[in-house]
N, C-alpha and C. Protein backbone atom coordinates (compact mmCIF):
# COMPACT_ATOMS: atom_id res chain seq x y z
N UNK A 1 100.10 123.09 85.70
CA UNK A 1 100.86 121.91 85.43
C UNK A 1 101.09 121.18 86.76
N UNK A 2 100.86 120.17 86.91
CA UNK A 2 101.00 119.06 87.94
C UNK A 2 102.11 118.31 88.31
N UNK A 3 102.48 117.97 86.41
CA UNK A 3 103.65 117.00 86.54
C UNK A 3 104.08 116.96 85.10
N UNK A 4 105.98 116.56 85.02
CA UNK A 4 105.63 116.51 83.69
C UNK A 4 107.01 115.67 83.25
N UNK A 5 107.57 115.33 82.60
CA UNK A 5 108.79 114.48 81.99
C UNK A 5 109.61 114.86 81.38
N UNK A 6 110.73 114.28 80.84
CA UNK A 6 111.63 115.12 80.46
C UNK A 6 111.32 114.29 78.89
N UNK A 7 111.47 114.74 77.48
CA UNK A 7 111.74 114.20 76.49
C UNK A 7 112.45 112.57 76.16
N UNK A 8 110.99 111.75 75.75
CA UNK A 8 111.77 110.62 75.51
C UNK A 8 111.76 110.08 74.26
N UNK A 9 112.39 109.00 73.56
CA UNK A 9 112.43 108.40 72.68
C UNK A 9 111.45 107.44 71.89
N UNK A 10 111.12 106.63 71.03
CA UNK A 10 110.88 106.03 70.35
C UNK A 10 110.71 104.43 71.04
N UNK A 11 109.76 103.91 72.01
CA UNK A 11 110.34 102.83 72.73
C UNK A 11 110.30 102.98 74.01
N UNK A 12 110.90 104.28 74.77
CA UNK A 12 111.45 104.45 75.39
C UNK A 12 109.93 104.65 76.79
N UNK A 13 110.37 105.08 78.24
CA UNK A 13 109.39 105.24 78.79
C UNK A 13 109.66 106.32 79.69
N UNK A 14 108.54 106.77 80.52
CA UNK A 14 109.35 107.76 81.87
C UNK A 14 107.87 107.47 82.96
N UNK A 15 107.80 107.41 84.29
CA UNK A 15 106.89 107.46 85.08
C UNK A 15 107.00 109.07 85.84
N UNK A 16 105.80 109.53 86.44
CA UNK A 16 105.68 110.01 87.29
C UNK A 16 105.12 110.46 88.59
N UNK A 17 104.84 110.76 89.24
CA UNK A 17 104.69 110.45 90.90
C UNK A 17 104.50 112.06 91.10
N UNK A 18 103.20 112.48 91.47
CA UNK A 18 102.93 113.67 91.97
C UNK A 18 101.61 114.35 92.91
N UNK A 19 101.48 114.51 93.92
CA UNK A 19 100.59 115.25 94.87
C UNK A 19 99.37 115.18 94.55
N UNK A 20 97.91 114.46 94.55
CA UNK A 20 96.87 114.93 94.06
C UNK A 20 95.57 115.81 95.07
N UNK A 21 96.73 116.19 96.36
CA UNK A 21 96.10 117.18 97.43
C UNK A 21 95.30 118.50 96.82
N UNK A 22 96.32 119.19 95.58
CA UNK A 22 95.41 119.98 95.02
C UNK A 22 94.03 119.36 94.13
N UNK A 23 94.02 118.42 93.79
CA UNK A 23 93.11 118.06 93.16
C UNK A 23 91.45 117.98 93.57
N UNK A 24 90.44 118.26 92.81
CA UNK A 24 89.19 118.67 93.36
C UNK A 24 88.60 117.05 92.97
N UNK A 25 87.80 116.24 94.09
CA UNK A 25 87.10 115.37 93.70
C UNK A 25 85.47 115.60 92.83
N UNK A 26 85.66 114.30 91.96
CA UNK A 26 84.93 114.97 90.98
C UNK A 26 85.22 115.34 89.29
N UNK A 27 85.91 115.55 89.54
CA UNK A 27 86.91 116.35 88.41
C UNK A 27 87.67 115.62 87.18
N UNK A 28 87.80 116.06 86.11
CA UNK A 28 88.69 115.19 85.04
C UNK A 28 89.62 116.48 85.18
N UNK A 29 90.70 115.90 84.60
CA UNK A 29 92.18 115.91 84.23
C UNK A 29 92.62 115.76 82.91
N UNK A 30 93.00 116.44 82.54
CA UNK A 30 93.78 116.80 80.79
C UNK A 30 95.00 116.50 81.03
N UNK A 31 95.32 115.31 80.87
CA UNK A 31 96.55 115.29 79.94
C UNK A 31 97.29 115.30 78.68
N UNK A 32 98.47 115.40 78.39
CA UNK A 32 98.91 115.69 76.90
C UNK A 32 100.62 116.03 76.77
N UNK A 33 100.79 115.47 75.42
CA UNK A 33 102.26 115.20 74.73
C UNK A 33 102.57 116.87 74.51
N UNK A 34 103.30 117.98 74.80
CA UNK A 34 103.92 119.26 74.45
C UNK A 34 104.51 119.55 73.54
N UNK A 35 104.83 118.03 73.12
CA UNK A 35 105.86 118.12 72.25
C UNK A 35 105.63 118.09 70.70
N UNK A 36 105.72 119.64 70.17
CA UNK A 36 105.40 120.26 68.86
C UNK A 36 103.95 119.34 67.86
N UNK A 37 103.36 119.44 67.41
CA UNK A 37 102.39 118.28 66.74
C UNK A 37 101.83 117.24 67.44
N UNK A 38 102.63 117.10 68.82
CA UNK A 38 102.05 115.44 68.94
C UNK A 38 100.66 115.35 69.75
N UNK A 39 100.37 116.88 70.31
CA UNK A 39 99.38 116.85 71.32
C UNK A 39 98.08 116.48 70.84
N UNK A 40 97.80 116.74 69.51
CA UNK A 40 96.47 116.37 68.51
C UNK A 40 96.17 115.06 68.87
N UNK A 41 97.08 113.75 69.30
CA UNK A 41 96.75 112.54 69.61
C UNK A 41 97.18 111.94 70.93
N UNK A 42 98.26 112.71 71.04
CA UNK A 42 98.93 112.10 72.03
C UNK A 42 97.98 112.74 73.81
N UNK A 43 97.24 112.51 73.84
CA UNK A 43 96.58 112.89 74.80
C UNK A 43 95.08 112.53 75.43
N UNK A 44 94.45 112.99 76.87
CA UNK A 44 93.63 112.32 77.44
C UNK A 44 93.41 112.76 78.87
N UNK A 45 92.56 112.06 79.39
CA UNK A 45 91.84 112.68 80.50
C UNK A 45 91.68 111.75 81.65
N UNK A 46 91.77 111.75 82.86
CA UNK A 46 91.61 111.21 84.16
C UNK A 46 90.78 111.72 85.24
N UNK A 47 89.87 110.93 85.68
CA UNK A 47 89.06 111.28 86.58
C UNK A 47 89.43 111.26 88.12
N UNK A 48 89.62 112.06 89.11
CA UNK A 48 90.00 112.02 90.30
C UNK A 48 88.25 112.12 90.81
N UNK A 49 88.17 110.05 91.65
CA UNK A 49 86.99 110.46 92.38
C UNK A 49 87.04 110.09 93.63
């Protein structure tokens, strides 16, 4: 885990800001919602190049 948010609302938003020193160039990135059911859509991928 890299980075992650605290539970938000309906509307609502959160940013985050985190280190990509570990990160390998080259590489995709999985991201995704934790939260019970939602990960099936709520999610996606980023390329560090």
């Amino acid at each position: 885990m890299l980075a992650y948010t605290r539970v938000i609302g309906g509307g609502e938003s959160d940013t985050i800001t985190f280190s990509t020193a570990k990160l390998k160039k080259g590489e995709d990135y999985t991201f995704f919602c934790s939260f019970p059911g939602h990960w099936a859509i709520m999610r996606g991928k980023f390329f560090f190049g």
